[in-house]
N, C-alpha and C. Protein backbone atom coordinates (compact mmCIF):
# COMPACT_ATOMS: atom_id res chain seq x y z
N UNK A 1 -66.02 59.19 11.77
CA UNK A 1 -65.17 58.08 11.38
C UNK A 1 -65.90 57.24 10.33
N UNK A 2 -64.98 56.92 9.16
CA UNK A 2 -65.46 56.24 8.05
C UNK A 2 -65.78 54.61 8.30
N UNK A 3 -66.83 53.92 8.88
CA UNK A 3 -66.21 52.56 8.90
C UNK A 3 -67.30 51.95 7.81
N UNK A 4 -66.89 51.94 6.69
CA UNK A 4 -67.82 51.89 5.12
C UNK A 4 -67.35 50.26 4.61
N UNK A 5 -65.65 50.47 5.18
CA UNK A 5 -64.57 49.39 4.67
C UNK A 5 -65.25 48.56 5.57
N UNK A 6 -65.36 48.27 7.32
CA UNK A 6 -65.75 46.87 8.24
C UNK A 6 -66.80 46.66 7.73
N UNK A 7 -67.82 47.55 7.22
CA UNK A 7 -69.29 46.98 7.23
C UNK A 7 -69.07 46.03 5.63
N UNK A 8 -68.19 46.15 4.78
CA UNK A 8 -68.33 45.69 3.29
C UNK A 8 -67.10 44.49 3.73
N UNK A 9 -66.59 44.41 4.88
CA UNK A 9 -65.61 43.31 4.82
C UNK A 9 -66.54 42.37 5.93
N UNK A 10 -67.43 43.09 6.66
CA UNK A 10 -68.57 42.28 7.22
C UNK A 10 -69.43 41.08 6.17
N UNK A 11 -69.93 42.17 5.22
CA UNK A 11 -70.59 41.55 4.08
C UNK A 11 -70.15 40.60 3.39
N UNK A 12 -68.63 40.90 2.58
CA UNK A 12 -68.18 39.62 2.70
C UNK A 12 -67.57 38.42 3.24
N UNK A 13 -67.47 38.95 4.67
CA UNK A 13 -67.13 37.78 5.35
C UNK A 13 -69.01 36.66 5.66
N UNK A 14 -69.54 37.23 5.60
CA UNK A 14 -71.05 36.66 5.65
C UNK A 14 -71.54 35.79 4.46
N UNK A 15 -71.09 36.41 3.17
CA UNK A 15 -71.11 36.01 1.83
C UNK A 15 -70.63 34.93 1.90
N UNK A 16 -69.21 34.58 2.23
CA UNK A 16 -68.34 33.99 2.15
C UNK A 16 -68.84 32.06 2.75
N UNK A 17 -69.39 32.34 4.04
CA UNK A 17 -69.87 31.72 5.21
C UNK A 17 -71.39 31.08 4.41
N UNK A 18 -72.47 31.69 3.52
CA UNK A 18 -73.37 31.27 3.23
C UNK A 18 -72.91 30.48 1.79
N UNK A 19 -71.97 30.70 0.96
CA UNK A 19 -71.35 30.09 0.03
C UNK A 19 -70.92 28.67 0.57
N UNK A 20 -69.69 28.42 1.50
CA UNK A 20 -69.46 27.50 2.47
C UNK A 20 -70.11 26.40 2.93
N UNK A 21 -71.20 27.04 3.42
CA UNK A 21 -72.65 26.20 4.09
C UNK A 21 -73.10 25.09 3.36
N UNK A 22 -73.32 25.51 2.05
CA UNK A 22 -73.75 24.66 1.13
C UNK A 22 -73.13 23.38 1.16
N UNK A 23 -71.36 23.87 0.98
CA UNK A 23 -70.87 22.40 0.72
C UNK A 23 -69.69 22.36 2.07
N UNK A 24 -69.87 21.77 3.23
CA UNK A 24 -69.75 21.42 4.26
C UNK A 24 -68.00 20.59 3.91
N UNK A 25 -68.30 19.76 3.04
CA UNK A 25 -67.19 18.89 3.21
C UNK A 25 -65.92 19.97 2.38
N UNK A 26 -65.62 20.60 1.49
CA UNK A 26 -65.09 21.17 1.26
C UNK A 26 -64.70 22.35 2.75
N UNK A 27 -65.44 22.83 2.74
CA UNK A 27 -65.09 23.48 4.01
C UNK A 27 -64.18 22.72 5.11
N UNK A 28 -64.64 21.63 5.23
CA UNK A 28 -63.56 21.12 6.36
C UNK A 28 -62.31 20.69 5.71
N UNK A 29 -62.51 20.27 4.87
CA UNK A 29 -61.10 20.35 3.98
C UNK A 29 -60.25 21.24 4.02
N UNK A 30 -60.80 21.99 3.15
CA UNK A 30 -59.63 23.54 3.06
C UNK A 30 -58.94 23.95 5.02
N UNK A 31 -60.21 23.77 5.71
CA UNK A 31 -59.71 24.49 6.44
C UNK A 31 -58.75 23.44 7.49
N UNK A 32 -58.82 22.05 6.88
CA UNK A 32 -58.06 20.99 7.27
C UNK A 32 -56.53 21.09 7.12
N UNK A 33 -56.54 21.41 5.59
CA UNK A 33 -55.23 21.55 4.73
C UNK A 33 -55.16 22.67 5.47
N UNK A 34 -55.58 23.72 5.73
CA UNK A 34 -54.51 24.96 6.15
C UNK A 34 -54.30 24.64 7.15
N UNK A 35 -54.35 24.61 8.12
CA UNK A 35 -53.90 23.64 9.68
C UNK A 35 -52.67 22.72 9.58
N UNK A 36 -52.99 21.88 8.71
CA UNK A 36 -52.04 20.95 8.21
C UNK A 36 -50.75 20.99 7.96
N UNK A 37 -50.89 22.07 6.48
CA UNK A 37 -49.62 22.56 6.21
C UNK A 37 -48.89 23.64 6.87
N UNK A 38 -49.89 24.63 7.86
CA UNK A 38 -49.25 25.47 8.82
C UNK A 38 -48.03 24.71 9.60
N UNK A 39 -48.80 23.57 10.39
CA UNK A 39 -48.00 22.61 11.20
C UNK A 39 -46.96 22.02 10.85
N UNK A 40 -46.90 21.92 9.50
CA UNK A 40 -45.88 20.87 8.60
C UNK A 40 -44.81 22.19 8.92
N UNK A 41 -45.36 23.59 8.23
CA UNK A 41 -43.70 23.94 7.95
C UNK A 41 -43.40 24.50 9.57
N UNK A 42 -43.77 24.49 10.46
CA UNK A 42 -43.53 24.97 11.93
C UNK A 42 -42.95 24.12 12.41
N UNK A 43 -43.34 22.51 12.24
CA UNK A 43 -42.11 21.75 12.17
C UNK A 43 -41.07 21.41 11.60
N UNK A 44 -41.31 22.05 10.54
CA UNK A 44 -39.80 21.59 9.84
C UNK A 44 -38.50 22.68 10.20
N UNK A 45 -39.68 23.85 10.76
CA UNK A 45 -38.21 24.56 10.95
C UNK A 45 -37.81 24.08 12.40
N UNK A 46 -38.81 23.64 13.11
CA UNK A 46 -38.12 23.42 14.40
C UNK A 46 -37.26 22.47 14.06
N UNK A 47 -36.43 21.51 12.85
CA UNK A 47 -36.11 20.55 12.95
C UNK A 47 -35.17 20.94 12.23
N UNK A 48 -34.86 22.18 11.58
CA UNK A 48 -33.67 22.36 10.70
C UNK A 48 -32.69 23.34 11.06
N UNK A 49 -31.22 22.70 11.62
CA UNK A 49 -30.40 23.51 11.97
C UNK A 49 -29.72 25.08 11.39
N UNK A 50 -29.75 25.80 12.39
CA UNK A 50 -28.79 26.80 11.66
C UNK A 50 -27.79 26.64 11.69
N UNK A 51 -27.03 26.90 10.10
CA UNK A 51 -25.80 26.77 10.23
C UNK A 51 -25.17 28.15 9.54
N UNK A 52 -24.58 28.88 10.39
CA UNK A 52 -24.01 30.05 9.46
C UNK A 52 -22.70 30.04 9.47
N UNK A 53 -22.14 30.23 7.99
CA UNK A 53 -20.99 29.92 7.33
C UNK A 53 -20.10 30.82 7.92
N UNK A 54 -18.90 30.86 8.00
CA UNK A 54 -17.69 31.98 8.49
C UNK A 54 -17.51 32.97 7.26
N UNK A 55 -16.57 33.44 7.20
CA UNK A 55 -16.26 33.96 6.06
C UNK A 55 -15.37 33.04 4.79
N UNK A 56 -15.26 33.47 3.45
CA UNK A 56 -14.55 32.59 2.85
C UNK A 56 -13.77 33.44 2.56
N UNK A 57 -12.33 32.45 2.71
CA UNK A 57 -10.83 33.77 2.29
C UNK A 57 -10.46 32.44 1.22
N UNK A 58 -10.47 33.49 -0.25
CA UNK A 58 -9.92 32.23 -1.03
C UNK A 58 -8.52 32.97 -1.16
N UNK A 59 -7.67 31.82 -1.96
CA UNK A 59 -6.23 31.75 -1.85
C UNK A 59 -6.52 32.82 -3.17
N UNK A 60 -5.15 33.18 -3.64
CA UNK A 60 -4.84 34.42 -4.59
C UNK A 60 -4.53 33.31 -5.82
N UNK A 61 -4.80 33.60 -7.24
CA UNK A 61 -5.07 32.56 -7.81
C UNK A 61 -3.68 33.74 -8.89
N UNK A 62 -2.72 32.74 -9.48
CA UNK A 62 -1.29 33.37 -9.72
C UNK A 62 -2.10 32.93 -11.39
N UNK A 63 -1.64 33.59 -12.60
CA UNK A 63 -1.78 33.36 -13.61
C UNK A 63 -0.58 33.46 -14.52
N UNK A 64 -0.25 32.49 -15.35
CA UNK A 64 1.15 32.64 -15.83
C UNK A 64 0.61 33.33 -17.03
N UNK A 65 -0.23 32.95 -17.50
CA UNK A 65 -0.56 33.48 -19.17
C UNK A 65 -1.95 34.24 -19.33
N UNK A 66 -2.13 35.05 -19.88
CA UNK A 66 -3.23 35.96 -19.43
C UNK A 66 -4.41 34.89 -21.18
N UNK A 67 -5.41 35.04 -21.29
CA UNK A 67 -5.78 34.69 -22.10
C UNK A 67 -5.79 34.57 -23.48
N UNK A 68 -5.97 33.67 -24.36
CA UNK A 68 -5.30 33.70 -25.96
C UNK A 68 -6.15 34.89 -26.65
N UNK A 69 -7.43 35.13 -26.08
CA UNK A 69 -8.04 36.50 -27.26
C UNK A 69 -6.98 37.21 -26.90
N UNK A 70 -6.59 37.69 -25.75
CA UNK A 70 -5.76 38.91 -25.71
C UNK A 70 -4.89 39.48 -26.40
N UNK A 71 -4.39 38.33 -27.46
CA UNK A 71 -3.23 38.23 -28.36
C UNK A 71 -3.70 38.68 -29.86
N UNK A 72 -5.04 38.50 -30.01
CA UNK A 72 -5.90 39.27 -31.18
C UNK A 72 -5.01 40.30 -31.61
N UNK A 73 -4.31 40.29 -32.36
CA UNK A 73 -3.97 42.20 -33.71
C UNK A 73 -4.48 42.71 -33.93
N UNK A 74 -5.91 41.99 -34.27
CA UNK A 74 -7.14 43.01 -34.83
C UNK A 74 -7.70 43.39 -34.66
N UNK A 75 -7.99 43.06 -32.87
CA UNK A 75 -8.45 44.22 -32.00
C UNK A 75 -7.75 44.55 -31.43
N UNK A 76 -8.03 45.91 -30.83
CA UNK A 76 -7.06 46.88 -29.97
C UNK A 76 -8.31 46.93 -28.46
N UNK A 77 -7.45 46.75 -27.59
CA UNK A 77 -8.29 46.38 -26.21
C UNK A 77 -7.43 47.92 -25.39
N UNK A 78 -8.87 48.57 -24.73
CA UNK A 78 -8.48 49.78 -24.15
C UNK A 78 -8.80 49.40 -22.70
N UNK A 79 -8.08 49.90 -21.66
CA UNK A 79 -8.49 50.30 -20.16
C UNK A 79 -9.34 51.36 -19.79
N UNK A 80 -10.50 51.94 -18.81
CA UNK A 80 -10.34 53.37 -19.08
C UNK A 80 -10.26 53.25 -17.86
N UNK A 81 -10.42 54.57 -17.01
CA UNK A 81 -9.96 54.90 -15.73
C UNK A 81 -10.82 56.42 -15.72
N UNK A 82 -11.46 56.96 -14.50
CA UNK A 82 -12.69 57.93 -14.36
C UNK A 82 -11.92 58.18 -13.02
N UNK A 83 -11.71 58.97 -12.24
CA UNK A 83 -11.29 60.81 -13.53
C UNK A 83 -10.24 60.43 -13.92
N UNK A 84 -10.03 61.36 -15.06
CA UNK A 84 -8.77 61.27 -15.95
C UNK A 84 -7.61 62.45 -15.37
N UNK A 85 -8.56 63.35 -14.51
CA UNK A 85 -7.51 64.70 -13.75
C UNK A 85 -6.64 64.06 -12.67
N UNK A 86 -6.75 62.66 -12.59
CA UNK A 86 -6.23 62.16 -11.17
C UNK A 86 -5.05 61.18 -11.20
N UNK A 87 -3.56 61.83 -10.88
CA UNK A 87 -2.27 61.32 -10.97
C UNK A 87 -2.34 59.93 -10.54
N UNK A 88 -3.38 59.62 -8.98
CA UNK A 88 -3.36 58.05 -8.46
C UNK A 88 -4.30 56.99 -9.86
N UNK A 89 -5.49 57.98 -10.20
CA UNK A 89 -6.12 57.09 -10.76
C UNK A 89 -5.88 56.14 -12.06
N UNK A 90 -4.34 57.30 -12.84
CA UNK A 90 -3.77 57.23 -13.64
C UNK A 90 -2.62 56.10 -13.84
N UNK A 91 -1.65 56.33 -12.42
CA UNK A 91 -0.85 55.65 -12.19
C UNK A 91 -1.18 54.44 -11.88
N UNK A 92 -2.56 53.70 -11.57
CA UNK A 92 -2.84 52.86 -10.49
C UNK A 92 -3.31 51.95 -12.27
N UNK A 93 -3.75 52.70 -13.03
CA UNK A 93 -4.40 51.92 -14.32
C UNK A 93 -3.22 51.52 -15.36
N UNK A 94 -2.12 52.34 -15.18
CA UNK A 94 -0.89 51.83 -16.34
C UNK A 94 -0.25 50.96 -15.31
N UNK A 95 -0.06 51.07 -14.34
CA UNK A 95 0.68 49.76 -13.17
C UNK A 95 -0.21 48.15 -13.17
N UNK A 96 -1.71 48.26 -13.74
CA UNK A 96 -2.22 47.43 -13.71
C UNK A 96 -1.54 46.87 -15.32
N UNK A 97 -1.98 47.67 -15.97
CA UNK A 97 -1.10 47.64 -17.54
C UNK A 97 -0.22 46.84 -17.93
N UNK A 98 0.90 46.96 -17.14
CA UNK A 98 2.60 47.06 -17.08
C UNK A 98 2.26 45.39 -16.44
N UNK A 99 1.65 45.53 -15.66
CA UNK A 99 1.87 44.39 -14.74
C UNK A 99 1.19 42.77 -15.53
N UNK A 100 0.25 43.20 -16.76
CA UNK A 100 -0.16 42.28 -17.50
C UNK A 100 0.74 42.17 -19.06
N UNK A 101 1.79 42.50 -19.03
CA UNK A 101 2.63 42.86 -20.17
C UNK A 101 2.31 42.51 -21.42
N UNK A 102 0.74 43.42 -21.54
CA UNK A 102 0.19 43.40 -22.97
C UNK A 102 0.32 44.64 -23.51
N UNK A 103 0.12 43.99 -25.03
CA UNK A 103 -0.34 45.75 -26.04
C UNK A 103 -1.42 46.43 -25.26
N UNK A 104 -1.94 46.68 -24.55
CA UNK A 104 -3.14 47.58 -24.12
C UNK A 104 -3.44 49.05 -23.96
N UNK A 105 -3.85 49.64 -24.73
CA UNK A 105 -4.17 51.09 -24.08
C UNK A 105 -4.93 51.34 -23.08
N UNK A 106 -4.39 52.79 -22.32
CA UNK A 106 -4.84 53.39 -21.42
C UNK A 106 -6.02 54.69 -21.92
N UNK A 107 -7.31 54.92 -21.35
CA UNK A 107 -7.51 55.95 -21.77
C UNK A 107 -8.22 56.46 -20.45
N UNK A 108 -8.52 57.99 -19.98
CA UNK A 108 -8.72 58.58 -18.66
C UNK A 108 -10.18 59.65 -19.66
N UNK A 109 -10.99 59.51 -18.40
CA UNK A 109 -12.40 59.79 -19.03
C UNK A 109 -12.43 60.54 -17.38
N UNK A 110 -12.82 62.16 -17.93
CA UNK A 110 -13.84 63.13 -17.04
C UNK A 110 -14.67 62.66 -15.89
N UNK A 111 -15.87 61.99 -16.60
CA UNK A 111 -16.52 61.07 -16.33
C UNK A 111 -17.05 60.23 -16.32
N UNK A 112 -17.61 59.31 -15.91
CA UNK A 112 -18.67 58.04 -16.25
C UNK A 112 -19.57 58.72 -16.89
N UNK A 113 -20.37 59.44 -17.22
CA UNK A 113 -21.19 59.31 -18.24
C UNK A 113 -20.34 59.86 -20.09
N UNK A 114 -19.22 60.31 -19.63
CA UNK A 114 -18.61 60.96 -21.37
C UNK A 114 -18.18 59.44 -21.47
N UNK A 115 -17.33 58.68 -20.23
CA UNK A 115 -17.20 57.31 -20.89
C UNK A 115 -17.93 56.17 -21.28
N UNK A 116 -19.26 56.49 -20.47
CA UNK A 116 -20.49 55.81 -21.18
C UNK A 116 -20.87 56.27 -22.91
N UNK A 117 -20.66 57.32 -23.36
CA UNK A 117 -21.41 58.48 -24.41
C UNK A 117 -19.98 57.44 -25.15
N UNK A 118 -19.09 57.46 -24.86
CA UNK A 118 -17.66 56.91 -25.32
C UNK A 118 -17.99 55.81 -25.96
N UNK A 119 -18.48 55.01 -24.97
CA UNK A 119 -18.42 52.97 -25.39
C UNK A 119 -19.91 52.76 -26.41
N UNK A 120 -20.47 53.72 -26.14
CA UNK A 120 -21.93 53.91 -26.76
C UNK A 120 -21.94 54.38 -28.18
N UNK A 121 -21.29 55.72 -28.22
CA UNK A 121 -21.20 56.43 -29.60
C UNK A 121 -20.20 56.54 -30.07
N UNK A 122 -18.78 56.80 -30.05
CA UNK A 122 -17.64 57.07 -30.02
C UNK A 122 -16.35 56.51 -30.83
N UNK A 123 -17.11 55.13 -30.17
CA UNK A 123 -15.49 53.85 -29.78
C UNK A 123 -15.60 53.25 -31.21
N UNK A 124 -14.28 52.97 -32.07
CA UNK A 124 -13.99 52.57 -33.18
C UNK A 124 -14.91 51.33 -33.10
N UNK A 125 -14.97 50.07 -33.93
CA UNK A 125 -15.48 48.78 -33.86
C UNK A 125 -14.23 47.74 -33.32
N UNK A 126 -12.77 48.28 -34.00
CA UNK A 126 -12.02 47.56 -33.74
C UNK A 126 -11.33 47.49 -32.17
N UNK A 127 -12.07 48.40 -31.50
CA UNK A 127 -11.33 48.96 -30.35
C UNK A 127 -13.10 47.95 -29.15
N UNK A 128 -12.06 47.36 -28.20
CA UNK A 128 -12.93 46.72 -27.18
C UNK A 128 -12.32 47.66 -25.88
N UNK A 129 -13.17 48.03 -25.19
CA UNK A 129 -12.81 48.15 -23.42
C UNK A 129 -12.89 46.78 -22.56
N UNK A 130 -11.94 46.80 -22.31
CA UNK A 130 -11.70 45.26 -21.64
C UNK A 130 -12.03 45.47 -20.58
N UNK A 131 -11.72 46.85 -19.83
CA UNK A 131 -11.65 46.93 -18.15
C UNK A 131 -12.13 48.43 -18.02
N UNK A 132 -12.75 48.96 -16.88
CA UNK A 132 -13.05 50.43 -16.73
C UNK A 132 -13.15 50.31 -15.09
N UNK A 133 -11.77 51.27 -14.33
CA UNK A 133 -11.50 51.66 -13.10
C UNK A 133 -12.54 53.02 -12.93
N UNK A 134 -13.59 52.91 -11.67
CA UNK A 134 -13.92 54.29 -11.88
C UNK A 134 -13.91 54.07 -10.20
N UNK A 135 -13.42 55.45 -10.24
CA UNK A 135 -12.82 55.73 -8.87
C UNK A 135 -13.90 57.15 -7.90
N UNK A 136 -14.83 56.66 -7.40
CA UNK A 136 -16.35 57.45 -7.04
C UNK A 136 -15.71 58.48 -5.82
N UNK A 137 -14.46 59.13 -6.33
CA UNK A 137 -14.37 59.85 -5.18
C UNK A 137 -14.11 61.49 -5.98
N UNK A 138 -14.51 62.46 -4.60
CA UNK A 138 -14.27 63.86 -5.13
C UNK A 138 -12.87 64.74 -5.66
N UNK A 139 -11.83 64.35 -6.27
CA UNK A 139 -10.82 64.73 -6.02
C UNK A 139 -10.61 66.46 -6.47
N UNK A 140 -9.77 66.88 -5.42
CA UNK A 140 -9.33 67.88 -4.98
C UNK A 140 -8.44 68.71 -6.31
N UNK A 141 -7.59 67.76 -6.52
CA UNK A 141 -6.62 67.96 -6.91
C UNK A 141 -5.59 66.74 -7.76
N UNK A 142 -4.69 67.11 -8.44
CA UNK A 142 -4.30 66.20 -9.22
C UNK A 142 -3.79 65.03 -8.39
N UNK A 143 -2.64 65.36 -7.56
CA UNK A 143 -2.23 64.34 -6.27
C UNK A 143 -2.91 64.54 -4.73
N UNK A 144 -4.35 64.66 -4.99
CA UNK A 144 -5.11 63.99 -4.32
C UNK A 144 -4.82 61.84 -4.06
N UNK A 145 -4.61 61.78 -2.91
CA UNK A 145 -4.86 60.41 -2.60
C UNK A 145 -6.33 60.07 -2.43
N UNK A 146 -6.20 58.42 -2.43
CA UNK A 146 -7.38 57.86 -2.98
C UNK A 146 -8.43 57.29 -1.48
N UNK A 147 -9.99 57.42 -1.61
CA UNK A 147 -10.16 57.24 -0.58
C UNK A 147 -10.35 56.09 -0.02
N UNK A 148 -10.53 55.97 1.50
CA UNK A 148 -10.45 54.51 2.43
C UNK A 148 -11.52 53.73 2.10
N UNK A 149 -12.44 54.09 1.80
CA UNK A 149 -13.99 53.50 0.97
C UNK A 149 -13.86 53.01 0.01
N UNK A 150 -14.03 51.84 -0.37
CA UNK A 150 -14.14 50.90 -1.93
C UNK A 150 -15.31 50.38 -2.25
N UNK A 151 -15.48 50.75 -3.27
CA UNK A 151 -17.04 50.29 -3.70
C UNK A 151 -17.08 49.58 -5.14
N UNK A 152 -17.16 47.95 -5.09
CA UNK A 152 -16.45 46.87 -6.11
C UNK A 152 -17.66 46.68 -6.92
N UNK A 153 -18.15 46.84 -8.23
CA UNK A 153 -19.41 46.36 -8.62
C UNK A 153 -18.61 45.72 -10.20
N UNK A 154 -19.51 44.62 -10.46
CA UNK A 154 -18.75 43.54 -11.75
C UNK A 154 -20.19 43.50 -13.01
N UNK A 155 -20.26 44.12 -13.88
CA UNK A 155 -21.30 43.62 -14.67
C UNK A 155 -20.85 42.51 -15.45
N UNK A 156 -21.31 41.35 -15.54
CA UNK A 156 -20.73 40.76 -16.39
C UNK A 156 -21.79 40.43 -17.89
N UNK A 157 -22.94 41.00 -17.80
CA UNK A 157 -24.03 41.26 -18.88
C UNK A 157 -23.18 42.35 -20.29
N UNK A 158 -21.97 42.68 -19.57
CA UNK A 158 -21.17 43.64 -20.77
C UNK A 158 -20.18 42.76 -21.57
N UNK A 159 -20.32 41.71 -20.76
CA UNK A 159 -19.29 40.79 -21.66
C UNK A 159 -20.10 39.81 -22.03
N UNK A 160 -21.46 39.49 -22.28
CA UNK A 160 -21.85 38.58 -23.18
C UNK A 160 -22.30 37.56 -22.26
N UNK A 161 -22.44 37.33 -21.14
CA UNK A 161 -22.94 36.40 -20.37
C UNK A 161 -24.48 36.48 -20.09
């Protein structure tokens, strides 16, 4: 058995102790303050309630007018939607569409990375992706339904924040 490490943490714990010696009042200090402030925060938690929040259900927030860039001519604002083989994923992105009754295109991408290669290399200047549905499931088939698992992630570092 190697004990190379206790005998050199011996050494400096000894080191440490003859350094110390010298100046006495420092020593009781430090080791005053650590006592001290141990105690401080051991009381403070004994003194600070838990309070854990419920859940928050906010109300559904109705919008009459969707925003004034949106109205831009001179850009053309696209949706995309991942997979593009998938009738729900399709239908679920022009219903979002329809339902904001703008000029907007739809476009359906293979995958997240051709629609990454897309927004990266691809995409006109005049053309923005406003929104990208990607739907992380295996589908089967074209009318494959969609699965019970949702997985919500928001970058907002893509829009300039």
């Amino acid at each position: 058995m190697n004990l190379l490490w206790l005998n050199q943490f011996a050494v400096l714990l000894w080191k440490n102790f003859v350094l110390k010696k010298r100046k006495v009042i420092s020593l009781i200090v430090e080791i005053f303050m650590t006592l001290f402030f141990s105690g401080l925060i051991l009381l403070h938690r004994r003194d600070v309630k838990k309070e854990f929040q419920n859940v928050t259900i906010y109300r559904s927030l109705f919008v009459l007018f969707p925003p004034p860039f949106l109205y831009n001519r001179s850009v053309v604002y696209e949706v995309a939607y991942v997979p593009s083989h998938s009738d729900v994923a399709k239908n679920i992105t022009e219903t979002v569409i329809m339902k904001l009754r703008l000029n907007i295109s739809v476009r359906g991408f293979s995958s997240e990375a051709e629609f990454e290669k897309y927004v990266e290399f691809e995409k006109k200047p005049e053309v923005r992706v406003l929104a990208a549905i990607v739907f992380d499931h295996d589908f089967k088939n074209r009318h494959d339904s969609l699965p019970l698992k949702v997985r919500k992630s928001f970058c907002p570092c893509s829009l300039g924040f």
